[in-house]
Each structure stands twice: as structure tokens, then as C-alpha cells.
Protein backbone atom coordinates (compact mmCIF):
# COMPACT_ATOMS: atom_id res chain seq x y z
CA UNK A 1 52.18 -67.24 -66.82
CA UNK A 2 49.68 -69.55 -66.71
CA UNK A 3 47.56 -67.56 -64.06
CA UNK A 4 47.67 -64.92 -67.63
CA UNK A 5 46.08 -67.94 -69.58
CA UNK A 6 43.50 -68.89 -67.03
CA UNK A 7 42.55 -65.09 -66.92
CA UNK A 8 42.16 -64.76 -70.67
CA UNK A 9 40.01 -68.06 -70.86
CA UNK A 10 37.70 -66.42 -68.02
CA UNK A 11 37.66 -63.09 -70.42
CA UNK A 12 36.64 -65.30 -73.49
CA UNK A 13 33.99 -67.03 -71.66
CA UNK A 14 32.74 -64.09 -70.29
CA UNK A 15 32.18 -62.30 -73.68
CA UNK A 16 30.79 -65.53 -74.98
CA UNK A 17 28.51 -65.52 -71.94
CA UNK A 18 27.34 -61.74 -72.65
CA UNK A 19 25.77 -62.62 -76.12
CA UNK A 20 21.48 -62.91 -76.20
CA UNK A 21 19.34 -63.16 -78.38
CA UNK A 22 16.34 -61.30 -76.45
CA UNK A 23 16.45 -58.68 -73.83
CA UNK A 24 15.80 -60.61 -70.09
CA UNK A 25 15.77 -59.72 -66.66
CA UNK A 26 18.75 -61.19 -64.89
CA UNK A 27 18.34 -62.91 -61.51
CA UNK A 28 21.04 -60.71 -59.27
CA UNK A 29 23.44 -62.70 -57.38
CA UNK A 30 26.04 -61.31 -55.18
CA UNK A 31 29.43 -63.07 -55.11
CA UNK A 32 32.36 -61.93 -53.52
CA UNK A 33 34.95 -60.22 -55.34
CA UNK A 34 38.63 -62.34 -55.97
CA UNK A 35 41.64 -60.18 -56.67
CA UNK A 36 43.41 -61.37 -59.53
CA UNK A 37 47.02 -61.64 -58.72
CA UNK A 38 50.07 -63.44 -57.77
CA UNK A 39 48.39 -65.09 -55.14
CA UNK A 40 45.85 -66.39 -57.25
CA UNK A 41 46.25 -70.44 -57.45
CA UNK A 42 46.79 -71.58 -60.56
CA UNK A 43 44.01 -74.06 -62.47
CA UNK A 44 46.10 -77.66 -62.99
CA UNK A 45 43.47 -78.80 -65.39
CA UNK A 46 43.37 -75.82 -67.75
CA UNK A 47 47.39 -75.75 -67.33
CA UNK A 48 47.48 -79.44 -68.32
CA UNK A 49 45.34 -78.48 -71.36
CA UNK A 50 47.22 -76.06 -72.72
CA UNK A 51 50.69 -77.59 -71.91
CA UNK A 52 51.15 -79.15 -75.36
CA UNK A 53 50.28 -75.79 -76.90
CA UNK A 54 52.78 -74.16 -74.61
CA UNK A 55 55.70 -76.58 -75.42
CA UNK A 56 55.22 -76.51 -79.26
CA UNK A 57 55.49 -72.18 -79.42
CA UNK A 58 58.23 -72.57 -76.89
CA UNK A 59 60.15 -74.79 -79.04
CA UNK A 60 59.03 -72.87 -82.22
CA UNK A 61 60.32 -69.06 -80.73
CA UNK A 62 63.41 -70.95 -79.40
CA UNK A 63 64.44 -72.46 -82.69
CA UNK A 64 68.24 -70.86 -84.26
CA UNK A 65 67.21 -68.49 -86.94
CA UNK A 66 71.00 -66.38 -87.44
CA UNK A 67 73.72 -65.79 -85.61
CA UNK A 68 75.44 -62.30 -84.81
CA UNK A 69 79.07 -61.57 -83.96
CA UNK A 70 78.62 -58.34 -82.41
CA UNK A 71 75.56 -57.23 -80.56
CA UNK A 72 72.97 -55.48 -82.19
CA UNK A 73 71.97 -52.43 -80.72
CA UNK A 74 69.59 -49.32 -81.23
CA UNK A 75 71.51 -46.75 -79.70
CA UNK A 76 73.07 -43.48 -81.68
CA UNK A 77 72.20 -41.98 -85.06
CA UNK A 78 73.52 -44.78 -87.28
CA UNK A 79 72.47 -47.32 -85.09
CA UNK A 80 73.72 -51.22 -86.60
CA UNK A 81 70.13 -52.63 -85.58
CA UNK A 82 68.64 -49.75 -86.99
CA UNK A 83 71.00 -49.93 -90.26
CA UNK A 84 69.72 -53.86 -90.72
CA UNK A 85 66.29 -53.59 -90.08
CA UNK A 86 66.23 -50.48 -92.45
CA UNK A 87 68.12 -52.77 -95.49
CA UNK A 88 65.67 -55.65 -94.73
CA UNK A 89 62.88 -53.20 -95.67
CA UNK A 90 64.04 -51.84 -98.53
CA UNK A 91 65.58 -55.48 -100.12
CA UNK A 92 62.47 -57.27 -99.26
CA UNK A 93 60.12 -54.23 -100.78
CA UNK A 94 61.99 -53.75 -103.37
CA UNK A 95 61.71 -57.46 -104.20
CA UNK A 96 57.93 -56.88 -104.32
CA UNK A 97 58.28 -53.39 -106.21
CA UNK A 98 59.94 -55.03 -109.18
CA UNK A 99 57.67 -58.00 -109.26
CA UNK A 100 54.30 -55.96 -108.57
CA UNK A 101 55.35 -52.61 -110.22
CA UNK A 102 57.82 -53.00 -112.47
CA UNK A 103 59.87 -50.82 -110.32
CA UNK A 104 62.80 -50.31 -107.86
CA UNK A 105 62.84 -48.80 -104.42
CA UNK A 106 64.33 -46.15 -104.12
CA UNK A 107 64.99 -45.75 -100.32
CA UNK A 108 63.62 -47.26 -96.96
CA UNK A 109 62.65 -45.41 -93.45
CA UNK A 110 61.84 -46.66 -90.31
CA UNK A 111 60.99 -45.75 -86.97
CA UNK A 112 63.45 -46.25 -83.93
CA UNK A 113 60.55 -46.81 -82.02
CA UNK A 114 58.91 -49.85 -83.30
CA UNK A 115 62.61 -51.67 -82.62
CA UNK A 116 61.48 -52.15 -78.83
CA UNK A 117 64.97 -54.15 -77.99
CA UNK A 118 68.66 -55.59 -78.79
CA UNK A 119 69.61 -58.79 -79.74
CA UNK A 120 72.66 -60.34 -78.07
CA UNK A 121 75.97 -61.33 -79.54
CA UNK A 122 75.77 -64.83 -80.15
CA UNK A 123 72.37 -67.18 -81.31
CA UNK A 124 69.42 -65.15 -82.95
CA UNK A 125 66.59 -66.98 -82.08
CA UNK A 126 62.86 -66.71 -83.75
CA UNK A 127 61.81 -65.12 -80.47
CA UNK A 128 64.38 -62.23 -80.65
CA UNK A 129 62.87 -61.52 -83.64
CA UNK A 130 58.98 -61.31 -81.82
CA UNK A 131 60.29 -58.79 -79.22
CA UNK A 132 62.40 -56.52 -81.49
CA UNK A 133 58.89 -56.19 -83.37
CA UNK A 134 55.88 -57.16 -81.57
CA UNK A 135 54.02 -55.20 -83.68
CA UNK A 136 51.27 -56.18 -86.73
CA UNK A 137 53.15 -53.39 -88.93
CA UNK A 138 52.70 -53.69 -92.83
CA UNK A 139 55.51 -52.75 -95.21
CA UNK A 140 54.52 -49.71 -97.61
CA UNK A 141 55.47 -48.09 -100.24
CA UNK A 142 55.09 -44.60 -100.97
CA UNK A 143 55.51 -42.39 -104.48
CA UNK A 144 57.08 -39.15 -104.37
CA UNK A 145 57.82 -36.80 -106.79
CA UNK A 146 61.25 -35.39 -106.17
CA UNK A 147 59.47 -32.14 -105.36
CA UNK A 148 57.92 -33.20 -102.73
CA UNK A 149 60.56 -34.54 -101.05
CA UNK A 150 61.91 -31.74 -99.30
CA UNK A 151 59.28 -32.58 -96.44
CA UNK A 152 61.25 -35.71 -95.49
CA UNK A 153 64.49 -34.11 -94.96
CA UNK A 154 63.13 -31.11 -93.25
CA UNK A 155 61.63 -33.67 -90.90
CA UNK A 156 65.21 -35.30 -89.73
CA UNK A 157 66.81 -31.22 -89.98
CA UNK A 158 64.12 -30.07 -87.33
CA UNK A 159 63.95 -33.37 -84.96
CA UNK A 160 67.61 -34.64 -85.33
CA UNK A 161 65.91 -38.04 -84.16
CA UNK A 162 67.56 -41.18 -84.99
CA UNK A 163 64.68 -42.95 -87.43
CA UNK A 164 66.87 -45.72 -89.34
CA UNK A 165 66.95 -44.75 -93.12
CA UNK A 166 68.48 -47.44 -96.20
CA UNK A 167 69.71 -45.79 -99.27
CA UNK A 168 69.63 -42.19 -97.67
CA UNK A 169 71.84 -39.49 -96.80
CA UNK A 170 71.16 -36.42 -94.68
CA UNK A 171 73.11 -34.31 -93.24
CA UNK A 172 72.21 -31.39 -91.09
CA UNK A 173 73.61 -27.85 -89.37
CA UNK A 174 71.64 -26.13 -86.70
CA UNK A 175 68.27 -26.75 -88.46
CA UNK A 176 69.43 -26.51 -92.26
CA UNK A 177 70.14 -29.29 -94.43
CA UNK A 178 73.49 -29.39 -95.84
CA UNK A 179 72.94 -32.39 -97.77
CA UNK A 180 70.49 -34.87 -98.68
CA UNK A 181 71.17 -37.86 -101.27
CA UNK A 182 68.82 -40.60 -102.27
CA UNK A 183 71.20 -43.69 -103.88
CA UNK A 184 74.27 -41.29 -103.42
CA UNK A 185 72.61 -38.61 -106.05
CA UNK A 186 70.27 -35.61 -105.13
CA UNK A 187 66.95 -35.46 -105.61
CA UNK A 188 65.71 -34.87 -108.96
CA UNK A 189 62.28 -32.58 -108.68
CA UNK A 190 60.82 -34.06 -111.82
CA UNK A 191 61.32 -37.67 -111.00
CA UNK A 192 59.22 -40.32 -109.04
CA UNK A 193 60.74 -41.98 -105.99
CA UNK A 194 59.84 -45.16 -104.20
CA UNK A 195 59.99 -45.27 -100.63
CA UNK A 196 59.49 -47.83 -98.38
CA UNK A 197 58.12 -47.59 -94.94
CA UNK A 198 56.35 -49.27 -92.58
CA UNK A 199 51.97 -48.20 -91.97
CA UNK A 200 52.15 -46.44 -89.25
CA UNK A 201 54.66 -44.06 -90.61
CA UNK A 202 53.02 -43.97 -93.38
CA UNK A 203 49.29 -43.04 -91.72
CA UNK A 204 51.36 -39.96 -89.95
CA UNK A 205 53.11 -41.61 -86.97
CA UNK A 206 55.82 -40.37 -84.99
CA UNK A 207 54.85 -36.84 -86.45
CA UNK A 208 55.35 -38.00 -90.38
CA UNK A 209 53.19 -35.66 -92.06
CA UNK A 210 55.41 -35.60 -95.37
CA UNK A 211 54.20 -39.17 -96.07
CA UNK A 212 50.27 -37.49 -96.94
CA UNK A 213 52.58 -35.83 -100.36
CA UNK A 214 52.54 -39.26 -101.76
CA UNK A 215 50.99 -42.09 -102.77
CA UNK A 216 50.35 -45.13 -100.60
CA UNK A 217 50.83 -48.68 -101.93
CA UNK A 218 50.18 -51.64 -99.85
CA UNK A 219 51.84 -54.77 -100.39
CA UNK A 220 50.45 -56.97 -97.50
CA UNK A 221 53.78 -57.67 -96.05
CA UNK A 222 54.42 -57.74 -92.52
CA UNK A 223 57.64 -55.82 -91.08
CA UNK A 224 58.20 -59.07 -89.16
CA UNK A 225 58.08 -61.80 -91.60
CA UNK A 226 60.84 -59.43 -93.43
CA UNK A 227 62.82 -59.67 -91.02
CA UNK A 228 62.40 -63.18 -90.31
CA UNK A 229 63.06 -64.06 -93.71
CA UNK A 230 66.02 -62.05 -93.99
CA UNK A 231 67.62 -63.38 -90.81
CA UNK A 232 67.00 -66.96 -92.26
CA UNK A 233 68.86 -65.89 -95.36
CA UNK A 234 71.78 -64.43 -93.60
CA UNK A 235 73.40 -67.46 -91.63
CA UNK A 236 75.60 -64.80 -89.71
CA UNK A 237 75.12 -60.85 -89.72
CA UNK A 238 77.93 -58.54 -90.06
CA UNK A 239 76.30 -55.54 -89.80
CA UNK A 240 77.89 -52.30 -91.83
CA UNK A 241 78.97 -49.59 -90.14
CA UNK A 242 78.22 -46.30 -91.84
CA UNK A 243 76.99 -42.79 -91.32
CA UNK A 244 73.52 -42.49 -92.83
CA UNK A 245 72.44 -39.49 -90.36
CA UNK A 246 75.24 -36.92 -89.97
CA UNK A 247 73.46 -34.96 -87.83
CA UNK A 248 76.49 -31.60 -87.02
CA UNK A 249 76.84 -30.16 -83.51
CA UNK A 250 73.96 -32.58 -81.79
CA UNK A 251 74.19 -32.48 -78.64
């Protein structure tokens, strides 16, 4: 690890070192090259420097955030990881909805992909949190009209993939949708729906196109500190176990 610090202070200084202000001809020297690996002894004075640093994250990511009875997994259709992160997003947006809009979400989607891991029965610590979702994603919310909704639904009918959904049902047969409920009702063409999502869903990702038939409204909250939040305010998670994808004769 710290061999991974010494090389990124060597990349720093070396773009620092790049920058002139005039074009000059360099005087060539040639150095032997030095394999960065394993092998590669470690600096003791930049590792003492950064030591401090190093203990304070450490004892931030390792500080009790929530606690879990049952482990949390991403595997299957309905997925209980998948079912929590997916109500985190739509509570926390629709938090910001009514405060910002004057309105209510309506439903939430997210990718299975951008949950990289589990979390463990037992302690949920900050730094479960960080590898779950690494990533920089920004919750958004998007307005539909009910008519052009039918994209979202043909989406899970043709991919059967198990994207976690919040305040959705869909159910599917070779292809067709059999049913597809938003808040336990169907889809009214005429009305306008608020879904929340995360950016890169919304840009296209993971093959999304339907999300370009509606409107895109940031709100400039990370996926993350959702969840972070959310795990704070639940002391213990019971996660719910319900069929939100009823995907018939997957194999």
C-alpha cells in the first residue's frame, strides 16, 4: 500500500515537473529504468508522512454506521441489497422532490452493476458502504409522461436483467409484459411521473435509451451519501423480501 502512495507522489511530481512556461531544449540524460513492483522498497520518510493521514481515514471507514441481521446480497431478481439501495433512492429523492419541486417520486431504478459487493451479516461499517459504491454517481430525477413509459418496461421484458426497481412492478412472459404497476396502479398515459435514477442511467448506461423520453433534473446528490445517510438512520436493517421483478419461465 504504501509503495501505491509513493508511486502516486512520483506521478504528481512528475506532472508538476512537466509544466513551462517557454519552449527549451532539454539536456538528455539516460537513467536506468526501475520496475515498479512488489520488490520495490518502500520510502520510510514519505510513509512516516503520510501515517497520520492513513490512521485518521482508517479509523473514519472503520467507524459502525448500521448493523444487518442477515447478509445483504446482490444475487437473483429481487435481490435484498438491490431492494435497499433502490428504497434509499427513491426516500432520499423524493425528500428533495417535495422540497425542490413540490412533488413526489414516483418510482426509483438502479443498476445491479454499480452495487460492486455484499455486506456481511453483522457490523456495517462506513467502508462497506465505499466498496458497495465506489462510484461519483449523482441521484436524478427524470419526468415521464405515462406515454412514454412503455420504453422502461419493454427494457426489463427484452433483457430480463435484474436492475433493482422501488415502487415498481413488472412482470414478464417470453418477451411480453404481462404487467407493469407504478405505486401498485398502471400507468396513466396522460399523467407525469417522477423517476429516480442514478446519472449514468440516466445519460444511457447499461443500454437505457428510454431515459432520452424524459426530462432530466439534477439534484446534486451523490448515490453514496444516500446511502450513508440512510444506513445512519436505520440502526439495524431488516430488509423486505418481495417480488418486484417477476420475470416467468427465466431460465
Amino acid at each position: 500500500m504504501q509503495n501505491k502512495f509513493l508511486l502516486l507522489g512520483i506521478a504528481l511530481f512528475s506532472l508538476t515537473a512537466c509544466k513551462t512556461t517557454s519552449l527549451k531544449l532539454a539536456n538528455v540524460q539516460i537513467q536506468k529504468n526501475i520496475t515498479i513492483n512488489q520488490d520495490l522498497k518502500d520510502n520510510e520518510d514519505f510513509a512516516k508522512f503520510i501515517e497520520p493521514y492513513t490512521q485518521k481515514l482508517n479509523k473514519e471507514m472503520n467507524q459502525k454506521i448500521s448493523y444487518t441481521q442477515v447478509d445483504l446480497t446482490k444475487e437473483g431478481d429481487n435481490s435484498n441489497l438491490g431492494n435497499l439501495l433502490a428504497d434509499y433512492t427513491f426516500e432520499g429523492a423524493n425528500v428533495w422532490a417535495k422540497a425542490n419541486l413540490n412533488k413526489n417520486i414516483d418510482a426509483a431504478l438502479i443498476n445491479i452493476g454499480g452495487i460492486r459487493t455484499t455486506i456481511g451479516k453483522g457490523d456495517i461499517l462506513l467502508k462497506n458502504v465505499f466498496e458497495v459504491m465506489p462510484f461519483e454517481n449523482e441521484v436524478i430525477i427524470v419526468k415521464f409522461k405515462g406515454s412514454d413509459l412503455q420504453g422502461l418496461f419493454d427494457y426489463y421484458a427484452k433483457n430480463l436483467k435484474n436492475n433493482p426497481v422501488s415502487h415498481l412492478y413488472i412482470e414478464t412472459n417470453d418477451g411480453n409484459i404481462l404487467k407493469s404497476l407504478i405505486n401498485g396502479n398502471p400507468v396513466n398515459p396522460s399523467q407525469d411521473y417522477y423517476i429516480a435514477t442514478s446519472d449514468y442511467l440516466a445519460l444511457g448506461g447499461d443500454n437505457m435509451k428510454f431515459f432520452a423520453k424524459g426530462q432530466s433534473i439534477s439534484t446534486g446528490i451523490k448515490l453514496r451519501d444516500l446511502f450513508i445517510e440512510y444506513f445512519k438512520k436505520n440502526q439495524q436493517i431488516n430488509p423486505t423480501e418481495d417480488v418486484r421483478l417477476n420475470f416467468i419461465g427465466k431460465k
